[in-house]
N, C-alpha and C. Protein backbone atom coordinates (compact mmCIF):
# COMPACT_ATOMS: atom_id res chain seq x y z
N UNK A 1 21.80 0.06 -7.73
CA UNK A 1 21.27 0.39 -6.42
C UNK A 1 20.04 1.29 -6.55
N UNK A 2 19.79 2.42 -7.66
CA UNK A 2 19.00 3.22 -7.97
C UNK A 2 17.83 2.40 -8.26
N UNK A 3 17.90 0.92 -9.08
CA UNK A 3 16.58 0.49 -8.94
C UNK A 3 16.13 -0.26 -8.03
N UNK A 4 16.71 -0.68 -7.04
CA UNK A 4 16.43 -1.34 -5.46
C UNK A 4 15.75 -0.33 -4.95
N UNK A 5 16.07 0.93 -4.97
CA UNK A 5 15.08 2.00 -4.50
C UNK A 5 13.98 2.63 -5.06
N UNK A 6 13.46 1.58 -5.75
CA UNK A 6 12.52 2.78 -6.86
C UNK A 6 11.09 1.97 -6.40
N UNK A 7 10.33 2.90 -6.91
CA UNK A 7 8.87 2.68 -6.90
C UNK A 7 8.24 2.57 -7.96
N UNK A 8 7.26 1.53 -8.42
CA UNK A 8 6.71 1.30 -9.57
C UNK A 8 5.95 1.96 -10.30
N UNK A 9 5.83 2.75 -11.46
CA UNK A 9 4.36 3.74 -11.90
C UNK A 9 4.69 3.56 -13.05
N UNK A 10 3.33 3.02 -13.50
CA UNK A 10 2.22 2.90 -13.04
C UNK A 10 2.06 2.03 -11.98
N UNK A 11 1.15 1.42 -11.31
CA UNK A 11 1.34 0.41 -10.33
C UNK A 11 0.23 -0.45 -10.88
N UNK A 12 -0.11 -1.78 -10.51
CA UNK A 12 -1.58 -2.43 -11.47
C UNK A 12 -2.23 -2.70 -10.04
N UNK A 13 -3.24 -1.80 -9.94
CA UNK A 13 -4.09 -1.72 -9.19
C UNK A 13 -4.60 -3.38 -8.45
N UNK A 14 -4.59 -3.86 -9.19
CA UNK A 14 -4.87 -5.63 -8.66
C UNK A 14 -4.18 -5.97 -7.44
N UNK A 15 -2.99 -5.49 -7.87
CA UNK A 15 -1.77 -5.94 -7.22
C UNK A 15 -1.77 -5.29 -5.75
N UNK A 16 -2.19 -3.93 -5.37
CA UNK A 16 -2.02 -2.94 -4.28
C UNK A 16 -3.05 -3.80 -3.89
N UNK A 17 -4.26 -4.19 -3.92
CA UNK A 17 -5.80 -4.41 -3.29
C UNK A 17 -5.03 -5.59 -3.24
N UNK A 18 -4.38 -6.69 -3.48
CA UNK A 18 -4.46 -8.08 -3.06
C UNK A 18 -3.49 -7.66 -1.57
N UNK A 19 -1.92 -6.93 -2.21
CA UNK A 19 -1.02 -6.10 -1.10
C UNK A 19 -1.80 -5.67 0.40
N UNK A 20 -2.86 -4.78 0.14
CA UNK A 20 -3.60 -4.15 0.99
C UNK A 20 -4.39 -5.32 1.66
N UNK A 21 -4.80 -6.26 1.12
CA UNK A 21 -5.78 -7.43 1.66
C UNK A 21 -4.70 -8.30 2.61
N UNK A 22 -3.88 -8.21 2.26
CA UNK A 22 -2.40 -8.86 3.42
C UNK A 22 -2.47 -8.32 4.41
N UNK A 23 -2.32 -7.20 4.30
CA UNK A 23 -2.15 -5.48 5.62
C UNK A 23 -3.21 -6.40 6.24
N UNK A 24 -4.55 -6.29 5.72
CA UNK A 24 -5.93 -6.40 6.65
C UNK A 24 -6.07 -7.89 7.03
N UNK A 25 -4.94 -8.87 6.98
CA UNK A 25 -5.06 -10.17 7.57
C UNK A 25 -4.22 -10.40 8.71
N UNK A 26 -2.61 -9.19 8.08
CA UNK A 26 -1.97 -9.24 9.40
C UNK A 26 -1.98 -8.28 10.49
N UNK A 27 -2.39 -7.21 9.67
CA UNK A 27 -3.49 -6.39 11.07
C UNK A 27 -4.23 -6.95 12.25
N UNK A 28 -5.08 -7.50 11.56
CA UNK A 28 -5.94 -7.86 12.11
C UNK A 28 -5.52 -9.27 13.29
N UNK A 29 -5.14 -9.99 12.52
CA UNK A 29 -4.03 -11.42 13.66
C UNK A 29 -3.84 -10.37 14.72
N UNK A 30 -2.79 -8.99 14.47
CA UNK A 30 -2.19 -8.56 15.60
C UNK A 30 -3.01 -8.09 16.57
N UNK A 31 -4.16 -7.28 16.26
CA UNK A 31 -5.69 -6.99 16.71
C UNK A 31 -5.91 -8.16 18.18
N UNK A 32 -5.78 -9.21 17.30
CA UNK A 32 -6.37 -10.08 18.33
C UNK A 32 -5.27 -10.83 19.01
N UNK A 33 -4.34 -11.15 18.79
CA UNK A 33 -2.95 -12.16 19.21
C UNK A 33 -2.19 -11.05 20.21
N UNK A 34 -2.37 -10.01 19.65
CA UNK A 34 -1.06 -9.27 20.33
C UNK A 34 0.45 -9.35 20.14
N UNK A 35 0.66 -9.98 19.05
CA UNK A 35 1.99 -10.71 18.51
C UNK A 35 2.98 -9.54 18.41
N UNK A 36 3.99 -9.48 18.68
CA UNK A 36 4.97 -8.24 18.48
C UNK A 36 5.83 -9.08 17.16
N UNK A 37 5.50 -10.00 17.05
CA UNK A 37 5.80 -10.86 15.67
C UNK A 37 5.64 -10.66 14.37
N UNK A 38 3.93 -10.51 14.78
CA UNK A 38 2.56 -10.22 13.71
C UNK A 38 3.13 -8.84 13.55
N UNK A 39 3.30 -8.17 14.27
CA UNK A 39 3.35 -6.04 14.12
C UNK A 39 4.69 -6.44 13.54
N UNK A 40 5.73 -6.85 14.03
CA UNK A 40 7.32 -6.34 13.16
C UNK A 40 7.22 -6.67 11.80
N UNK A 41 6.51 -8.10 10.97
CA UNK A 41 6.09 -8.27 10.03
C UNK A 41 5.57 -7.28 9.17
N UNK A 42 4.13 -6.18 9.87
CA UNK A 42 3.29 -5.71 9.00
C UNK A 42 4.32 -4.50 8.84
N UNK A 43 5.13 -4.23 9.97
CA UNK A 43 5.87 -2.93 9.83
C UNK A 43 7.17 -2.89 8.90
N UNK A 44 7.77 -4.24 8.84
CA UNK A 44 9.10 -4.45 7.64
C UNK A 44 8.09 -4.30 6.38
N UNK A 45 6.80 -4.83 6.58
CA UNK A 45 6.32 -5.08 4.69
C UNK A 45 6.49 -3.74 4.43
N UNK A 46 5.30 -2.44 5.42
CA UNK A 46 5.09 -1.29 4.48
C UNK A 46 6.78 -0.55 4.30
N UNK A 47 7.41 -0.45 5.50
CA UNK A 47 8.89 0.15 5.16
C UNK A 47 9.40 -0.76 3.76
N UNK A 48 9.46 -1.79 3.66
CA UNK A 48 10.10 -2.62 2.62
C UNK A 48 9.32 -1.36 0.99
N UNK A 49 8.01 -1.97 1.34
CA UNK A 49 7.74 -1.32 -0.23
C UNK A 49 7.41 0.38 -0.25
N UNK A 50 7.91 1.16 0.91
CA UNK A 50 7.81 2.44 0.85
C UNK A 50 9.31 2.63 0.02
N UNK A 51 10.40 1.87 0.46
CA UNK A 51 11.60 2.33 -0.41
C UNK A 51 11.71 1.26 -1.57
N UNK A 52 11.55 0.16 -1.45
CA UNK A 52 11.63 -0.66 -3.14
C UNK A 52 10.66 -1.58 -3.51
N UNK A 53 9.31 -0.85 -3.33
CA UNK A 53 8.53 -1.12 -3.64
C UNK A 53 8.09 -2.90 -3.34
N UNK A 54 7.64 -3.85 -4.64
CA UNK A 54 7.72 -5.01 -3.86
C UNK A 54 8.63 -5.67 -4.13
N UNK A 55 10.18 -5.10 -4.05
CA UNK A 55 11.05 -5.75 -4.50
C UNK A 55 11.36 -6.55 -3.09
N UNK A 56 11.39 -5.55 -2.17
CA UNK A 56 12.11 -6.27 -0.77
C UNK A 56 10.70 -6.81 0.33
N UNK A 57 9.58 -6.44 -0.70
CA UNK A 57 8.55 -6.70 0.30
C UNK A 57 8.25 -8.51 0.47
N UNK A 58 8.28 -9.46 1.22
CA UNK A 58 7.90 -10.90 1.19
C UNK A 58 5.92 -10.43 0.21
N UNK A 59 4.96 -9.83 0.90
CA UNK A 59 3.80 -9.46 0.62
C UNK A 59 3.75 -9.11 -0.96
N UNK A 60 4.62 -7.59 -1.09
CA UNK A 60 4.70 -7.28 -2.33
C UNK A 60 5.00 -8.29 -3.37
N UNK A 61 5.93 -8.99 -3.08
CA UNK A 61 6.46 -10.12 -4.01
C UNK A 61 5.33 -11.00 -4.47
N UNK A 62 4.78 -11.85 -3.45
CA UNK A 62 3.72 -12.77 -3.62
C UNK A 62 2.41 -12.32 -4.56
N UNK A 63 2.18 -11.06 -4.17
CA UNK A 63 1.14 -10.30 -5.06
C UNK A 63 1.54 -10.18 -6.47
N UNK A 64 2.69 -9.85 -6.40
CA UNK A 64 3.04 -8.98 -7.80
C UNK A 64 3.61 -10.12 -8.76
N UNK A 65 3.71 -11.65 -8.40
CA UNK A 65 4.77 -12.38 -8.95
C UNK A 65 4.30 -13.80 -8.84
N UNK A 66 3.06 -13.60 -7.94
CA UNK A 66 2.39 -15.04 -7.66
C UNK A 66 0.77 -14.91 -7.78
N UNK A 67 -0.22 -14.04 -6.98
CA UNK A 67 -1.29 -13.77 -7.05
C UNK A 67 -2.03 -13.28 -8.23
N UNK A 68 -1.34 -12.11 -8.41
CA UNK A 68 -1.33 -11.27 -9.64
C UNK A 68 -1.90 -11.79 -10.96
N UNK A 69 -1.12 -13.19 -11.22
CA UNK A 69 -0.98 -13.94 -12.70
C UNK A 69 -2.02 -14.74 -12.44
N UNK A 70 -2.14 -15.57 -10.80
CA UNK A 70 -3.13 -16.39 -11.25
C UNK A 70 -4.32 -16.20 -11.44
N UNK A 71 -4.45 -14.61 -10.66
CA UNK A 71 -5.92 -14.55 -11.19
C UNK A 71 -5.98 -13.52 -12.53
N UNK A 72 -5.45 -13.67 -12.95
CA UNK A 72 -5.23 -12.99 -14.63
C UNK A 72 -6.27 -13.26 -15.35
N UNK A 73 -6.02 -14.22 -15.52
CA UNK A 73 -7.18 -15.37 -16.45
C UNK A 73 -8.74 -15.00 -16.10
N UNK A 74 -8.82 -14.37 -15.16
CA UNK A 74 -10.62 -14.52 -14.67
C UNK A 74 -10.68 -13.40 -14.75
N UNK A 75 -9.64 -12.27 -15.10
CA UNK A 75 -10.25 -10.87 -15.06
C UNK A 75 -9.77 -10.81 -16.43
N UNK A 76 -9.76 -11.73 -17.61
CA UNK A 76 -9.65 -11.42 -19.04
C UNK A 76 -8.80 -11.03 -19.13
N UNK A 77 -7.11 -10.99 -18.30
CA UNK A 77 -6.33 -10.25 -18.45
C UNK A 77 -6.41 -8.59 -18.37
N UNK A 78 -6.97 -7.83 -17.99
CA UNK A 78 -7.08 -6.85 -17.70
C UNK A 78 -6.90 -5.91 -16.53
N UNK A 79 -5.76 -5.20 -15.96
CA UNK A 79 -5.90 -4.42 -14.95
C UNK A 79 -6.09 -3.26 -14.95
N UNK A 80 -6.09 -2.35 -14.13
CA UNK A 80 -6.16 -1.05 -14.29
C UNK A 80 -5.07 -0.76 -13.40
N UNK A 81 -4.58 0.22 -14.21
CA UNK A 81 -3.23 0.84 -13.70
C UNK A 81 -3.30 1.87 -13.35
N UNK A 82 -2.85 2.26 -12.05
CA UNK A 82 -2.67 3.72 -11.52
C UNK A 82 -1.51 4.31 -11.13
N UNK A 83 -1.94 5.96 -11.41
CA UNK A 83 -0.26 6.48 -10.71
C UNK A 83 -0.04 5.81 -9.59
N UNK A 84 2.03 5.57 -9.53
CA UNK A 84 2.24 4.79 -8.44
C UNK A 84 2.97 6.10 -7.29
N UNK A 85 2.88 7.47 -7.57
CA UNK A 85 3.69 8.56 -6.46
C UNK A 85 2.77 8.44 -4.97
N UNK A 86 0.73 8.42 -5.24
CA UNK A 86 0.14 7.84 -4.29
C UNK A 86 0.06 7.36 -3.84
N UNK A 87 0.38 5.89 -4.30
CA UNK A 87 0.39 4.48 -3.70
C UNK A 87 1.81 4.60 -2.38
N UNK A 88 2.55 5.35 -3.21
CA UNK A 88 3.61 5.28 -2.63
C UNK A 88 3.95 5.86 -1.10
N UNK A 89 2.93 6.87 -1.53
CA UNK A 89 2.54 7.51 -0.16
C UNK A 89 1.36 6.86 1.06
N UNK A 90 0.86 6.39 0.24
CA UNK A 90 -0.35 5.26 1.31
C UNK A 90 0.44 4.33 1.82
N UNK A 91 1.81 3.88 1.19
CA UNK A 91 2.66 3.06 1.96
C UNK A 91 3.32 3.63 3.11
N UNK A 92 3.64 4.78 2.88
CA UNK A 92 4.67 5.58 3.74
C UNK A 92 3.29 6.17 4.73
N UNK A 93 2.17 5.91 4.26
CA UNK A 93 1.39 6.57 5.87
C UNK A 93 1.15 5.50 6.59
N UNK A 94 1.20 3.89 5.68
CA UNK A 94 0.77 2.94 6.59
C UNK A 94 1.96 2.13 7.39
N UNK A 95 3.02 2.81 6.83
CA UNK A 95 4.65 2.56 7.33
C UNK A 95 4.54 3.32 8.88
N UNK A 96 4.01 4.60 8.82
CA UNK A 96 3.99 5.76 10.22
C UNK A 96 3.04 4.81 11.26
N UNK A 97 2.16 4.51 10.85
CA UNK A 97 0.89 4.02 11.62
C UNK A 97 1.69 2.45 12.37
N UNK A 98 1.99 1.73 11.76
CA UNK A 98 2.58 0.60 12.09
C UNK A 98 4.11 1.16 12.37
N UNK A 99 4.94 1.77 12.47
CA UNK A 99 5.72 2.73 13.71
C UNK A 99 5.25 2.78 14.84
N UNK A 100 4.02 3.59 14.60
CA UNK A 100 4.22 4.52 16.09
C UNK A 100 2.95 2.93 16.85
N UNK A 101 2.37 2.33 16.21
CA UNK A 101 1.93 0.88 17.07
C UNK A 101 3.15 0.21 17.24
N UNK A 102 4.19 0.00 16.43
CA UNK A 102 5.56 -0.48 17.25
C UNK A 102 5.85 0.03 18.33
N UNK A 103 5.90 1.31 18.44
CA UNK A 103 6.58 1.66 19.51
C UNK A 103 5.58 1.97 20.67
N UNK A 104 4.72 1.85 20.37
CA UNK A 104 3.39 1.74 21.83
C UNK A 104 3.48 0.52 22.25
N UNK A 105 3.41 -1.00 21.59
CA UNK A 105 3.55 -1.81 22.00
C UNK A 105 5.03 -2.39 22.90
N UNK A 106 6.07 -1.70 21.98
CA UNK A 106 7.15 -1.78 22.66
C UNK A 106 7.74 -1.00 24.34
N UNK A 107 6.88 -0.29 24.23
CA UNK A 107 6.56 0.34 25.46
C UNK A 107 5.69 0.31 26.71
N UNK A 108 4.81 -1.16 26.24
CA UNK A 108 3.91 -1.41 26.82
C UNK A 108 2.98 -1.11 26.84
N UNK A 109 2.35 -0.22 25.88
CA UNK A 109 1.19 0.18 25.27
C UNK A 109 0.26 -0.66 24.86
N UNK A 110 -0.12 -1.63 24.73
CA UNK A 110 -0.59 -2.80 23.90
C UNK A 110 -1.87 -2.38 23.43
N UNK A 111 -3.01 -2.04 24.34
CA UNK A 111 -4.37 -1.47 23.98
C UNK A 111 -4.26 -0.64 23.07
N UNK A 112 -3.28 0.95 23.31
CA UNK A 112 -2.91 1.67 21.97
C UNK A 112 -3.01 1.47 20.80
N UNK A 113 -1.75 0.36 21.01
CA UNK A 113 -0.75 -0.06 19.43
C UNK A 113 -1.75 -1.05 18.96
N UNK A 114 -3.15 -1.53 19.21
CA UNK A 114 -4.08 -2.08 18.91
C UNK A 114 -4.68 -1.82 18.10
N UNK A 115 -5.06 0.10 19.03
CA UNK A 115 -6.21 0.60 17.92
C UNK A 115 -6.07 2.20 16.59
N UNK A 116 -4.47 1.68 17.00
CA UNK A 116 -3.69 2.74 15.33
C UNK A 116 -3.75 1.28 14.60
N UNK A 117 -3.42 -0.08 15.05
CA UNK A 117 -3.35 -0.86 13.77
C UNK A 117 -4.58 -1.27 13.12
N UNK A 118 -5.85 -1.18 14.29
CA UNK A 118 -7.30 -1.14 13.71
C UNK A 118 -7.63 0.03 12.78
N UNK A 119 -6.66 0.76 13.10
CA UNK A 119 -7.69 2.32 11.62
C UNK A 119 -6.62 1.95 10.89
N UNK A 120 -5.01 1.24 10.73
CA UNK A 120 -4.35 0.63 9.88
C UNK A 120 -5.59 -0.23 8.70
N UNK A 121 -5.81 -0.95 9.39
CA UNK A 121 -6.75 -2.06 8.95
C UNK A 121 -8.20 -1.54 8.31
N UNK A 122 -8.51 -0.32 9.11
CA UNK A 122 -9.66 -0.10 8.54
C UNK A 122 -9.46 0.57 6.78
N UNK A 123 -8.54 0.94 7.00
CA UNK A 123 -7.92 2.02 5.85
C UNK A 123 -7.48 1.07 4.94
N UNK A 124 -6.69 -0.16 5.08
CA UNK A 124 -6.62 -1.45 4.41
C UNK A 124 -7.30 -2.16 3.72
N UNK A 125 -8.37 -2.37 4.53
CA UNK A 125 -9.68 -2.92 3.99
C UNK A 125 -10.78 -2.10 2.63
N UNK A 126 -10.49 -0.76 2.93
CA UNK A 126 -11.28 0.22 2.04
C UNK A 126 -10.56 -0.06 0.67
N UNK A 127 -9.24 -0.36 0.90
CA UNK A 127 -8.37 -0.71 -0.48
C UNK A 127 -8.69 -1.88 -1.26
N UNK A 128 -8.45 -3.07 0.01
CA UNK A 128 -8.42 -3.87 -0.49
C UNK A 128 -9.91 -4.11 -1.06
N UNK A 129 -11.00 -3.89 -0.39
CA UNK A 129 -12.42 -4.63 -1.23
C UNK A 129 -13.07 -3.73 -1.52
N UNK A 130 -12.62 -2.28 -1.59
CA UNK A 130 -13.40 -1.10 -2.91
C UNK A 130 -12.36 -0.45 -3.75
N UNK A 131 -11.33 -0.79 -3.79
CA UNK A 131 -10.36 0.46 -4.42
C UNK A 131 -10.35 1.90 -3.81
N UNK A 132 -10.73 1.93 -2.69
CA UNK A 132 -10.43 3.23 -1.98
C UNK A 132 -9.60 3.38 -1.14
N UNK A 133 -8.38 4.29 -1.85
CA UNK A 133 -7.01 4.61 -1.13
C UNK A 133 -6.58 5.56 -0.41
N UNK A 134 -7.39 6.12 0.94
CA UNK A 134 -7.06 6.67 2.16
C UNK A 134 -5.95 7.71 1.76
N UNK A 135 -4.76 7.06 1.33
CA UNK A 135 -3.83 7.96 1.55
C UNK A 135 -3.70 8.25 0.10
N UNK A 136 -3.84 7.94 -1.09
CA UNK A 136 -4.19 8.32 -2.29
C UNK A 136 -4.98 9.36 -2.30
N UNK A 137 -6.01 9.82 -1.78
CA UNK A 137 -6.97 10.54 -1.35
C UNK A 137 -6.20 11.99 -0.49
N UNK A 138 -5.47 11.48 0.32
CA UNK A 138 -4.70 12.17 1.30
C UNK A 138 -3.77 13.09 -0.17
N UNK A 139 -2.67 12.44 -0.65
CA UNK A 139 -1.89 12.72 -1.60
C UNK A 139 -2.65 13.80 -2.75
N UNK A 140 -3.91 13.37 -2.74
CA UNK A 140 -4.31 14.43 -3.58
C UNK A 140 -4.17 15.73 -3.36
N UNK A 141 -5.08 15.76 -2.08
CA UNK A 141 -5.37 16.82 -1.14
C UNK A 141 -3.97 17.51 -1.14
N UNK A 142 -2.88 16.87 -0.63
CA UNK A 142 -1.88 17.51 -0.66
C UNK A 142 -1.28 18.33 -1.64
N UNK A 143 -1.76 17.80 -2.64
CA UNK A 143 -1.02 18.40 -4.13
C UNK A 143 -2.00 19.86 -4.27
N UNK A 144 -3.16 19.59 -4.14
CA UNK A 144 -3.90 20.74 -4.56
C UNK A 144 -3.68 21.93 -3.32
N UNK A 145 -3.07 21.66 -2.04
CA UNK A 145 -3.06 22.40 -1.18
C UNK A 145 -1.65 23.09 -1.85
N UNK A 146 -0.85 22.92 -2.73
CA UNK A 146 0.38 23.00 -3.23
C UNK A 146 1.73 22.25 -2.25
N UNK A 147 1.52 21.50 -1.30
CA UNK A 147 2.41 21.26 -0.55
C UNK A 147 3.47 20.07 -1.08
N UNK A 148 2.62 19.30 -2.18
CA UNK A 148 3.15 17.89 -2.96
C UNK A 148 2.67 18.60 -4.44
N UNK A 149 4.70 18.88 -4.85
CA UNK A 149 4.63 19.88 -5.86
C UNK A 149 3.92 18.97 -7.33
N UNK A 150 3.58 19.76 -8.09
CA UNK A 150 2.66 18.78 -9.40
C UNK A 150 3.51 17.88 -10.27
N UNK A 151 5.10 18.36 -9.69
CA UNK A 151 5.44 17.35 -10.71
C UNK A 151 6.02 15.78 -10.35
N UNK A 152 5.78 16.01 -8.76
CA UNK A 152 5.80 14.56 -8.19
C UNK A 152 4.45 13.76 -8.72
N UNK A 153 3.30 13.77 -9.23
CA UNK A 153 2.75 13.30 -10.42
C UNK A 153 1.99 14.01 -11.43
N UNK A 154 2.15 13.71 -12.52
CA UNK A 154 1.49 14.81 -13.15
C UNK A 154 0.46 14.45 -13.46
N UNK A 155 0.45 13.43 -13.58
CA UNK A 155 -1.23 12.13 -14.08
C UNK A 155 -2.17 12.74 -13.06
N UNK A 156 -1.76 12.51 -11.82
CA UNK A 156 -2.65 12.78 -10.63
C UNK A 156 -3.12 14.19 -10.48
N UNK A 157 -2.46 15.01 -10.88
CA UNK A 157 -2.79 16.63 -10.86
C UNK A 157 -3.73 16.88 -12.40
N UNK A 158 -3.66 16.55 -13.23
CA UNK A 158 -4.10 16.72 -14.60
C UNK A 158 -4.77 15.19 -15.75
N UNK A 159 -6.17 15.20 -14.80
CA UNK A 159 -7.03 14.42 -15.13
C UNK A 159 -7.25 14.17 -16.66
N UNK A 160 -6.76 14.79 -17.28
CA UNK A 160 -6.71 14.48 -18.96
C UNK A 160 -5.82 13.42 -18.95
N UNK A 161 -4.76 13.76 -18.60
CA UNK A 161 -3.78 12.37 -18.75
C UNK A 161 -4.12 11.00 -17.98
N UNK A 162 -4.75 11.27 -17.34
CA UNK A 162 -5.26 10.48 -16.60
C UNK A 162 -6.19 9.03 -17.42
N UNK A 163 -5.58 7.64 -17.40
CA UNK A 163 -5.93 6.64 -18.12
C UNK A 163 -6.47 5.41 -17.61
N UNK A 164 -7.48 4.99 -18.32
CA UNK A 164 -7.95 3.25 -17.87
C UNK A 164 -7.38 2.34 -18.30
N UNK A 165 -6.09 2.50 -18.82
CA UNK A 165 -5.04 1.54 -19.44
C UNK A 165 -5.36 -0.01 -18.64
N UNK A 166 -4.87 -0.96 -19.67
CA UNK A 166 -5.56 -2.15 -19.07
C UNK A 166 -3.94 -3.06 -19.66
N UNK A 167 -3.69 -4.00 -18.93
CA UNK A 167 -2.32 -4.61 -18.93
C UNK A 167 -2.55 -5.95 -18.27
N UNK A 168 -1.79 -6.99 -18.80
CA UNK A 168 -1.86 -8.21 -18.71
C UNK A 168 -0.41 -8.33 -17.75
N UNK A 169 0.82 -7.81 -18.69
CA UNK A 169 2.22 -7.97 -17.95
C UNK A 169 2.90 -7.09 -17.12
N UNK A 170 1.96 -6.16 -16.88
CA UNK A 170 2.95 -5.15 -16.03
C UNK A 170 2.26 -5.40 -14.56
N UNK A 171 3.02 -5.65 -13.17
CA UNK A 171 2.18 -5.80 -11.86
C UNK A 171 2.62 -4.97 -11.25
């Protein structure tokens, strides 16, 4: 049961940006459809991989087990791997965001729960097509404020350890 709940770290960076490029397709559908379909979807993925990563995620899975490999081959086999305690937390902020648009929409909010899933999306998009992780960024900040103690990562606090490790089999 301990590994149904776990989170991956390193994580292979490929894998979060294809993950994150999902966010910004089904974001965005909901953007425009209004689907309470489209939103319960984007909101099971990030809860799914905030507690087991992409084990229970449909998204996570496809990335990490289908996407991942095929484009292997064109990036020479090479990913870059990053601490996964951040990632983990960009899940759990994009888990809050797609909440509280659940529950605006469920309330009849619709315009609201629109435009938390548009800065969802915007924050998505920075992932998916630059490698810039919003709440990775966030997580830092936190650590150095001392509030996210150093040994929830230590990679991330102490840039020496810090690696461009490159991996073919780990997603």
């Amino acid at each position: 049961m301990a590994k149904l709940f776990s989170f991956p770290n390193p994580v292979n960076e490929t894998s979060a940006r294809i993950v994150a490029g999902g966010a910004v397709i089904l974001g965005t559908l909901f953007a425009a459809l209004g689907s309470g379909w489209v939103l319960a979807a984007l909101a099971y993925g990030f809860i799914a991989r905030v507690l087991t990563g992409p084990t229970l995620s449909p998204l996570g899975r496809l990335s990490t087990q289908v996407l991942t490999p095929l484009i292997t081959p064109l990036m020479k086999g090479e990913h870059r791997l990053v601490p996964g305690p951040p990632k983990r937390f960009a899940q759990g902020v994009g888990a809050t965001f797609s909440i509280v648009a659940s529950a605006l929409f469920l309330s009849g909010a619709e315009t609201p729960a629109r435009f938390v899933i548009a800065a969802l999306v915007g924050a998505a998009f920075l992932e998916s097509a630059f490698a810039i992780c919003l709440g990775c960024i966030v997580f830092g900040w936190l650590m150095k404020a001392g509030l996210i103690p150093e040994e929830v990562c230590e990679e991330c606090n102490n840039f020496s350890l810090r690696s461009l490790a490159t991996t073919s089999s780990q997603a």
